[in-house]
Protein backbone atom coordinates (compact mmCIF):
# COMPACT_ATOMS: atom_id res chain seq x y z
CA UNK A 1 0.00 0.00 0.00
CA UNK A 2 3.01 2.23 0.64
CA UNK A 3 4.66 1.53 -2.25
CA UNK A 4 1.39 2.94 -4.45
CA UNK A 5 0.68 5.95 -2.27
CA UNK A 6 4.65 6.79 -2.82
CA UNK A 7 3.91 5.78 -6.47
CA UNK A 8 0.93 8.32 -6.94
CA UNK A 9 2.48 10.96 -5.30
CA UNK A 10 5.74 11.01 -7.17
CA UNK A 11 3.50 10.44 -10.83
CA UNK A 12 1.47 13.69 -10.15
CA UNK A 13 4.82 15.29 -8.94
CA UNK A 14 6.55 14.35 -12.23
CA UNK A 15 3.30 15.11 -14.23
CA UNK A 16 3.26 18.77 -12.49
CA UNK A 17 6.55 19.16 -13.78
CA UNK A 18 6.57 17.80 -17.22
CA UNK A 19 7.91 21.45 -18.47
CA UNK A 20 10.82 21.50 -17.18
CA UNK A 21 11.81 17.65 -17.78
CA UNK A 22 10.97 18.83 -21.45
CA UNK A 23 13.23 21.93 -21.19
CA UNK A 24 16.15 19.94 -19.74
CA UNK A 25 15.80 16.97 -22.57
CA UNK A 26 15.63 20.01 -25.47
CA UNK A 27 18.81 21.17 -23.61
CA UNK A 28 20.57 18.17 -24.04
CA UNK A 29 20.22 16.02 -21.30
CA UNK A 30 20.43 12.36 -21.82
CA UNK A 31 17.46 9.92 -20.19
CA UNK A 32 19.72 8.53 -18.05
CA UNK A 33 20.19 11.96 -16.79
CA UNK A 34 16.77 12.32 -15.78
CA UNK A 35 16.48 8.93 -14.40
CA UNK A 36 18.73 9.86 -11.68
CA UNK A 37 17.20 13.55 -11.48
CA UNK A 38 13.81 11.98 -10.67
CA UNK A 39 15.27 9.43 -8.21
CA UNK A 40 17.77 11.52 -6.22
CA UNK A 41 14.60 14.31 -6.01
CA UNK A 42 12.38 11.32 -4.47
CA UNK A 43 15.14 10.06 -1.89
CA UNK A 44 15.44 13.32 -0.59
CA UNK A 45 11.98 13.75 -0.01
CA UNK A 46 12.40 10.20 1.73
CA UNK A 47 15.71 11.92 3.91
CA UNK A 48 13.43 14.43 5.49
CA UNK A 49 9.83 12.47 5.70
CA UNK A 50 11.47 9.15 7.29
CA UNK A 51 13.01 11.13 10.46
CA UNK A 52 9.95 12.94 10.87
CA UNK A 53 7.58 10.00 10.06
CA UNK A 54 9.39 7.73 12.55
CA UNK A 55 9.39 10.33 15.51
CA UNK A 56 5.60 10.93 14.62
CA UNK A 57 4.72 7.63 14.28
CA UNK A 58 6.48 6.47 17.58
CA UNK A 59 4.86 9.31 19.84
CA UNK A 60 1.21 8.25 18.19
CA UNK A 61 2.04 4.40 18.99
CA UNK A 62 2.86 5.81 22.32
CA UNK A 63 -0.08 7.62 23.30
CA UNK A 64 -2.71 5.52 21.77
CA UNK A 65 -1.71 2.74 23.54
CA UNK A 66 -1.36 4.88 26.77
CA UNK A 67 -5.03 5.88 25.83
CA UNK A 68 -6.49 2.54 25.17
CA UNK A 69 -4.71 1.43 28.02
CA UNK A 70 -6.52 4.38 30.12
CA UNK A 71 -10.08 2.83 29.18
CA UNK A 72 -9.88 -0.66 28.53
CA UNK A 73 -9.47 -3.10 31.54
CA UNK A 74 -5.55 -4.46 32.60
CA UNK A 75 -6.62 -7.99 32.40
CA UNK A 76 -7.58 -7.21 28.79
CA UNK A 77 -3.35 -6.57 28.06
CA UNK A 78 -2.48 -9.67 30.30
CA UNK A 79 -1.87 -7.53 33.16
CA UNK A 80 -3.10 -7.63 37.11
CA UNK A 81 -3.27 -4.09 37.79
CA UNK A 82 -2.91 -0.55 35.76
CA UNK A 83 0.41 -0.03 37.78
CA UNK A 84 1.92 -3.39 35.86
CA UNK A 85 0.57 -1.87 32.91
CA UNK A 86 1.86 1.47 32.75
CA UNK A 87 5.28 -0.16 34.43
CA UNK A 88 5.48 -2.69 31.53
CA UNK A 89 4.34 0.28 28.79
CA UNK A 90 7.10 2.54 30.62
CA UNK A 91 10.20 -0.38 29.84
CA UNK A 92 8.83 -0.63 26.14
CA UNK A 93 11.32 1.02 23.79
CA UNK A 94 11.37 1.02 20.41
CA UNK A 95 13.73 -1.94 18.76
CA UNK A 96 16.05 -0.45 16.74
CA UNK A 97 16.23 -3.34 14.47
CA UNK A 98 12.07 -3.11 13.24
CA UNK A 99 13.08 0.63 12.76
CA UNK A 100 15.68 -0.05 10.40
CA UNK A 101 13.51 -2.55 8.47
CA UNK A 102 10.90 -0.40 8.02
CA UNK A 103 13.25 2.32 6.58
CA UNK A 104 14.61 -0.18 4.41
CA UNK A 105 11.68 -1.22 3.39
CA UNK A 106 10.24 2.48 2.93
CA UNK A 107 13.39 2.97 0.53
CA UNK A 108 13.03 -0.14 -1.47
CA UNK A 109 9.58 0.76 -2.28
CA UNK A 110 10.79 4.41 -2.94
CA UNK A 111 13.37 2.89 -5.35
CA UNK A 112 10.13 0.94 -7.33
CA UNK A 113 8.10 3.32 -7.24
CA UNK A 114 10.73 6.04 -8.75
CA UNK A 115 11.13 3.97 -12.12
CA UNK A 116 7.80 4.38 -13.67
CA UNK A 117 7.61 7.97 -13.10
CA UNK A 118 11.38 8.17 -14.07
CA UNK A 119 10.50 6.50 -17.10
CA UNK A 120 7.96 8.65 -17.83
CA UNK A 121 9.57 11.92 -17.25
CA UNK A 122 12.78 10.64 -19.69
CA UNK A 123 9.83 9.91 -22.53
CA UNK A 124 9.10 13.26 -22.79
CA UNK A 125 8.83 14.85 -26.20
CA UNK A 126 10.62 18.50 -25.56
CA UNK A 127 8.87 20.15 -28.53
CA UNK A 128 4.97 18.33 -26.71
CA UNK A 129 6.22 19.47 -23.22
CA UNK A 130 7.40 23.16 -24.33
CA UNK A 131 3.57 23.73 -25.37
CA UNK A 132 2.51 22.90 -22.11
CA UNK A 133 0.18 19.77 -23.19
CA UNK A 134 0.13 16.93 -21.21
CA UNK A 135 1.49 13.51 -23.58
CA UNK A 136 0.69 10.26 -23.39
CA UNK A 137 3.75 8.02 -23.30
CA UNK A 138 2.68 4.63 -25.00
CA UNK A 139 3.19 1.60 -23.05
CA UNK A 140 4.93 -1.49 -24.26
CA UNK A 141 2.49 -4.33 -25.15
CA UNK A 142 2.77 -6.85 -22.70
CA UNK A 143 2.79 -10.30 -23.78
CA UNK A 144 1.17 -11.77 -20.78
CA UNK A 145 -1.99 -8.98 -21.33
CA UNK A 146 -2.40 -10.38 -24.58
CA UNK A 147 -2.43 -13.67 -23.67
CA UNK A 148 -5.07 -12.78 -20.52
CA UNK A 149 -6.87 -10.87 -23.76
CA UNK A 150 -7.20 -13.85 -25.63
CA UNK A 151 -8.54 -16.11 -23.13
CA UNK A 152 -11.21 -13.73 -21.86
CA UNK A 153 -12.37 -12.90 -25.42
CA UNK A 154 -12.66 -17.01 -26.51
């Protein structure tokens, strides 16, 4: 899920910006060139969102579970009084190693989901983008679609 919000985001980014890639390719740049332009844009969005995601997300773990804990009986969180509880929320830390996972992970999909609109921002026709129209890039066919095609129209 991730992976497609990151996907969506950085496709309406690219699309907002089609101009410029256009300018840049009628410049001279090469489409390796804006590969790397598009991917080193989107892992420095990822530089500043995953400190302040993981600080976020850790203080909202933190006091929901301080609320629920609030409301909802001990016994319900294997516990014989709210004292155990809060003394057994208190020693809870964050593991270090599920944080790095989950920024690995967050980067690998931020990786993936860079190609598509990399590819689509390297596709750009400068002489379509300089008048400010939106193209359609063709896709490949895809083999496996036509197969699919074939079955479902027999």
């Amino acid at each position: 899920m991730a992976g497609l919000v990151i996907y969506n985001i950085l496709k309406v980014a690219v699309t907002k910006r089609v101009r410029e890639y256009g300018t840049l390719r009628a410049i001279g740049s090469e489409k390796g060139q804006l590969y790397a332009l598009v991917t080193v844009q989107l892992l420095i969005l990822c530089g500043l969102g995953l400190p302040i995601g993981l600080v976020f997300g850790m203080l909202s773990a933190k006091g929901i579970l301080i609320a629920a804990t609030r409301w909802l009986n001990p016994k319900l969180f294997l516990a014989d009084s709210a004292q155990a509880l809060d003394a057994s929320i208190a020693g809870s830390d964050a593991d270090i190693l599920l944080l790095l996972v989950s920024v690995l992970a967050t980067l690998l999909f931020t990786i993936l989901a860079s190609f598509p609109s990399a590819r689509y921002a390297a596709q750009i026709s400068p002489t379509e983008a300089m008048r400010g129209r939106s193209t359609k890039i063709r896709r490949r066919s895809r083999k496996g679609f036509v197969v699919l095609r074939h079955f479902m129209h027999a």
